[in-house]
C-alpha atoms as a PDB file:
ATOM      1  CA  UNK A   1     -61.521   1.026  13.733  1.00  0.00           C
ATOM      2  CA  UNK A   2     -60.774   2.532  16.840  1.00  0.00           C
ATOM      3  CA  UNK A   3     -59.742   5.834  16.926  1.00  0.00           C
ATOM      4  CA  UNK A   4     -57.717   5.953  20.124  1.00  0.00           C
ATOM      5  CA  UNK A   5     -55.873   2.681  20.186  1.00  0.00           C
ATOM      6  CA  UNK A   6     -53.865   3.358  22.979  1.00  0.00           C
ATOM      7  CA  UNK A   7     -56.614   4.599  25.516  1.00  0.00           C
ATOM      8  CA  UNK A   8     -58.538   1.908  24.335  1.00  0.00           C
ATOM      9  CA  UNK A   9     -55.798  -0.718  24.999  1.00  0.00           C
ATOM     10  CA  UNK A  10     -55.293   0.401  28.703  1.00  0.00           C
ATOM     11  CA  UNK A  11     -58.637   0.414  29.205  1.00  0.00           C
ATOM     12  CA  UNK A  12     -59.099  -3.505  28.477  1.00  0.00           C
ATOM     13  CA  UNK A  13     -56.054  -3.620  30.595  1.00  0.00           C
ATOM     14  CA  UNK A  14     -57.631  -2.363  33.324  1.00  0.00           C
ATOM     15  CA  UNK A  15     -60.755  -4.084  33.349  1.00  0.00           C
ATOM     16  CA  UNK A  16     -58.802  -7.184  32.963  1.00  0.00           C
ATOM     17  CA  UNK A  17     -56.782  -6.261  36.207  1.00  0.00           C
ATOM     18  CA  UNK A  18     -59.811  -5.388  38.170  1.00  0.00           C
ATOM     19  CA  UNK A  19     -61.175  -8.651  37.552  1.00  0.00           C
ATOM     20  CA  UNK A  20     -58.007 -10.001  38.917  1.00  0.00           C
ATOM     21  CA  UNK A  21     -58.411  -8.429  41.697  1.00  0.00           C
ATOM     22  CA  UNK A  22     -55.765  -5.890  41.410  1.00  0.00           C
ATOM     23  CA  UNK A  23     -56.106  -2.764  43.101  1.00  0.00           C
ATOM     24  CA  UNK A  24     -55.303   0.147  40.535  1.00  0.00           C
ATOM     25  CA  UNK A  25     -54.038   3.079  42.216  1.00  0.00           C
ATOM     26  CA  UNK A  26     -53.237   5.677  39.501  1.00  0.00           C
ATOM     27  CA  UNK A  27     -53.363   5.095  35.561  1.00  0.00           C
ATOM     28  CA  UNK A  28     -50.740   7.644  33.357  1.00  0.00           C
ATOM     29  CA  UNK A  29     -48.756   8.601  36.536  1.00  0.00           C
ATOM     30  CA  UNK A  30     -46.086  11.401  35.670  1.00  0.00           C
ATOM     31  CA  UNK A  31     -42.614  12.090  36.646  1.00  0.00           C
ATOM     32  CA  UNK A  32     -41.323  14.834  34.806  1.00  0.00           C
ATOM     33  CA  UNK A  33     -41.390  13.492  31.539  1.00  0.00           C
ATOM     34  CA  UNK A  34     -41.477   9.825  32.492  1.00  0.00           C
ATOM     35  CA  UNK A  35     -44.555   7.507  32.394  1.00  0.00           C
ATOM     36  CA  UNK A  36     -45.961   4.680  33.931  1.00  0.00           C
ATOM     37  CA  UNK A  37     -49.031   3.797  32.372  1.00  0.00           C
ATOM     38  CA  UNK A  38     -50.839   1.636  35.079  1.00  0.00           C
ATOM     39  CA  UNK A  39     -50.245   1.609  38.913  1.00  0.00           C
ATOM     40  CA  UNK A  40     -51.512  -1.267  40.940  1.00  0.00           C
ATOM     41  CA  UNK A  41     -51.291  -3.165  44.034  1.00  0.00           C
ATOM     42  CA  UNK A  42     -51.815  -7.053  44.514  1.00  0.00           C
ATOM     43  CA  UNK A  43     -51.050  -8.431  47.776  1.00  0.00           C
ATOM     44  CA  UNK A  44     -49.103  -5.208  49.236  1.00  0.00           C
ATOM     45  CA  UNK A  45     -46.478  -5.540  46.069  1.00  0.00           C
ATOM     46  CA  UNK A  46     -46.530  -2.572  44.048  1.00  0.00           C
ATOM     47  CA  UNK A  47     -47.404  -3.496  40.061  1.00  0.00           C
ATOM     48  CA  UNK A  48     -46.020  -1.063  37.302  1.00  0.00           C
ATOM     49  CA  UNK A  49     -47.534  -2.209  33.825  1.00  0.00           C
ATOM     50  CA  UNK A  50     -46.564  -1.074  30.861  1.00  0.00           C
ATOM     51  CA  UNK A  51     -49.369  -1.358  28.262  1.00  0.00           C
ATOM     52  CA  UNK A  52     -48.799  -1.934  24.545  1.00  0.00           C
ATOM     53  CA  UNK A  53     -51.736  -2.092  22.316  1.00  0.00           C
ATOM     54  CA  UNK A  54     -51.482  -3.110  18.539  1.00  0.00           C
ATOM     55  CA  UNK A  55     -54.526  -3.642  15.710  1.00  0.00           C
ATOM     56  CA  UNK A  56     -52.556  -6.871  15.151  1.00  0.00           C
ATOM     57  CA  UNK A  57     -49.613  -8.998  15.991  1.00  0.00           C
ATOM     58  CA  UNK A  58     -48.794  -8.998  12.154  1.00  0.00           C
ATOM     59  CA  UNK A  59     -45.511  -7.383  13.084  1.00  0.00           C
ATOM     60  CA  UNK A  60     -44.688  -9.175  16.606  1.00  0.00           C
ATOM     61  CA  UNK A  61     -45.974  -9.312  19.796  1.00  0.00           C
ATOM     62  CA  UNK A  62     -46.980  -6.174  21.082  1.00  0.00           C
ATOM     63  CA  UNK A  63     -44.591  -6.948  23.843  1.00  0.00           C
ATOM     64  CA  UNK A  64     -41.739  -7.113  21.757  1.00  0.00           C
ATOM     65  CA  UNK A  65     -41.930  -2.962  21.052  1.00  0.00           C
ATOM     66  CA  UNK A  66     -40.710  -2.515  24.973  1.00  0.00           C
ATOM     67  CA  UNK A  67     -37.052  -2.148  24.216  1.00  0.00           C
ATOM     68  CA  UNK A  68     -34.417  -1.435  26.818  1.00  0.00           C
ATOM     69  CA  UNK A  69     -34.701   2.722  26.890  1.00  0.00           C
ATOM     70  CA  UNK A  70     -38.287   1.939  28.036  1.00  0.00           C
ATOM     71  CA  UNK A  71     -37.216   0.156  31.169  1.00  0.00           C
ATOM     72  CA  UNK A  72     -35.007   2.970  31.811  1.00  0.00           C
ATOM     73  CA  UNK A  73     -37.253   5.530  31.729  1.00  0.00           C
ATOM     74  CA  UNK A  74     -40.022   3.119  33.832  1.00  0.00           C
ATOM     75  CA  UNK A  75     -37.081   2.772  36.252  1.00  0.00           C
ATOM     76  CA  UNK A  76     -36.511   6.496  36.665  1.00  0.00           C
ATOM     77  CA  UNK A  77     -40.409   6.893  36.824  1.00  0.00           C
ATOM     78  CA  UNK A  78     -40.807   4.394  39.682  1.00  0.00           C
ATOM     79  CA  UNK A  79     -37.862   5.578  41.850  1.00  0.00           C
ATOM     80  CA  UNK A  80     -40.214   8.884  42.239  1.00  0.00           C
ATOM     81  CA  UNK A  81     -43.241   7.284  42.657  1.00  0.00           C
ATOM     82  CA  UNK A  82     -41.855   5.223  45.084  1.00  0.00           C
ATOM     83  CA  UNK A  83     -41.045   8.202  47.052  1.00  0.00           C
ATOM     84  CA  UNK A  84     -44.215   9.970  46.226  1.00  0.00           C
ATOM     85  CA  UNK A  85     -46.779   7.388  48.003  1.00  0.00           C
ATOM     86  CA  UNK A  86     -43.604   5.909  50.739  1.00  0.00           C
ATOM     87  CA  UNK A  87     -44.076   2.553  49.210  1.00  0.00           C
ATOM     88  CA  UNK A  88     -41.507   0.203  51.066  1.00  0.00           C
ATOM     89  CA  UNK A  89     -42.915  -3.515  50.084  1.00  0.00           C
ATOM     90  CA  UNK A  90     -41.991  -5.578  46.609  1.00  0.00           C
ATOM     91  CA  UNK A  91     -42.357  -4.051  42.973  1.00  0.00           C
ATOM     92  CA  UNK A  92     -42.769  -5.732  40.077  1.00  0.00           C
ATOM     93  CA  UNK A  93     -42.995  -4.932  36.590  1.00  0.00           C
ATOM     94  CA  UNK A  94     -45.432  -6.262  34.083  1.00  0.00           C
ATOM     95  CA  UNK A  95     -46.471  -5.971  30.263  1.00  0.00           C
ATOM     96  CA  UNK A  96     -49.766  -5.884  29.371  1.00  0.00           C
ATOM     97  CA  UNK A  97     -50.010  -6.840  25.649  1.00  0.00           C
ATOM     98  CA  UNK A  98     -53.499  -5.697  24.142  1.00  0.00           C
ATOM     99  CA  UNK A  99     -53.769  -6.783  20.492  1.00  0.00           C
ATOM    100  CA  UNK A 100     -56.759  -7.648  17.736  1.00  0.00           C
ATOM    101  CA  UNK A 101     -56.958 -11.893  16.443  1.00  0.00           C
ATOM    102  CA  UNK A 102     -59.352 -12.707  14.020  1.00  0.00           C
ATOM    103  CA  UNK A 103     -61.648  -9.568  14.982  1.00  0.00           C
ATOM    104  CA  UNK A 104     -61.306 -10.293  19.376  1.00  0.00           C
ATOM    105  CA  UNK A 105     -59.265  -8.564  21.281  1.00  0.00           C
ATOM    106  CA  UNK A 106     -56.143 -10.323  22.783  1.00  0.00           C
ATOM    107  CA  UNK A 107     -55.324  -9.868  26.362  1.00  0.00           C
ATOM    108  CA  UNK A 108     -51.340 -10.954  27.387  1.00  0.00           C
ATOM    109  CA  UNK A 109     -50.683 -10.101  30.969  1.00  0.00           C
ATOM    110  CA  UNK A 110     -46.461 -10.742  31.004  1.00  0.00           C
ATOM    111  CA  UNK A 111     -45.960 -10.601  34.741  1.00  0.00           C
ATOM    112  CA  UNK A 112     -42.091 -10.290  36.025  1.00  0.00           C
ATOM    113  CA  UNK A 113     -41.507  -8.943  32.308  1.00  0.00           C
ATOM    114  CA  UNK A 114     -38.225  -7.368  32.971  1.00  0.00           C
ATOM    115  CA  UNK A 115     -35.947  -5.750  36.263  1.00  0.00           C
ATOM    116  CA  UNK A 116     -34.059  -3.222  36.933  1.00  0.00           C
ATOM    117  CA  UNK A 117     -30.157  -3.948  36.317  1.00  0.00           C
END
């Protein structure tokens, strides 16, 4: 068992980015009380990625659990880092969905998961 799912989680997901070549530029970036768990660049367009990590999918998708108050509050978070590093380009926002299948860990890497309204 691991005993900090959640670090563990976003640590797959950023091995799996590196090896994708992303570039990651901060991981649990703070606004206030807002959160973005990874920051990343691939080809000049600024990544936010949520990362949800479950032992199993036995009660849905691990992407399922990012509900609407979630994208708010990633919005909100964005809009100052935006302004913090004078980002101008694209941003995107992706789920990373880190979950455990017959004892191997899952990697789901939902790009374009959601937008701002």
């Amino acid at each position: 068992m691991v005993k900090n799912l959640g670090k563990y989680g976003e640590n797959i997901a950023i091995a799996f980015l590196k090896n994708k070549f992303y570039e990651i530029i901060a991981v649990n970036w703070r606004s206030s009380h807002h959160e973005i768990d990874i920051v990343a660049k691939l080809n000049g367009t600024l990544v936010i990625i949520e990362v949800k990590t479950r032992s199993s999918d036995t009660f849905g998708h691990p992407s399922e659990f990012v509900k609407s108050n979630k994208h708010r509050n990633l919005f909100k978070a964005t809009d100052a880092l935006i302004e913090d590093i004078n980002h101008s380009g694209e941003v995107r926002f992706d789920i990373i969905a880190v979950y455990q299948e017959n004892q191997k860990w899952i990697v789901d890497h939902i790009e374009d998961a959601f937008y701002p309204n």
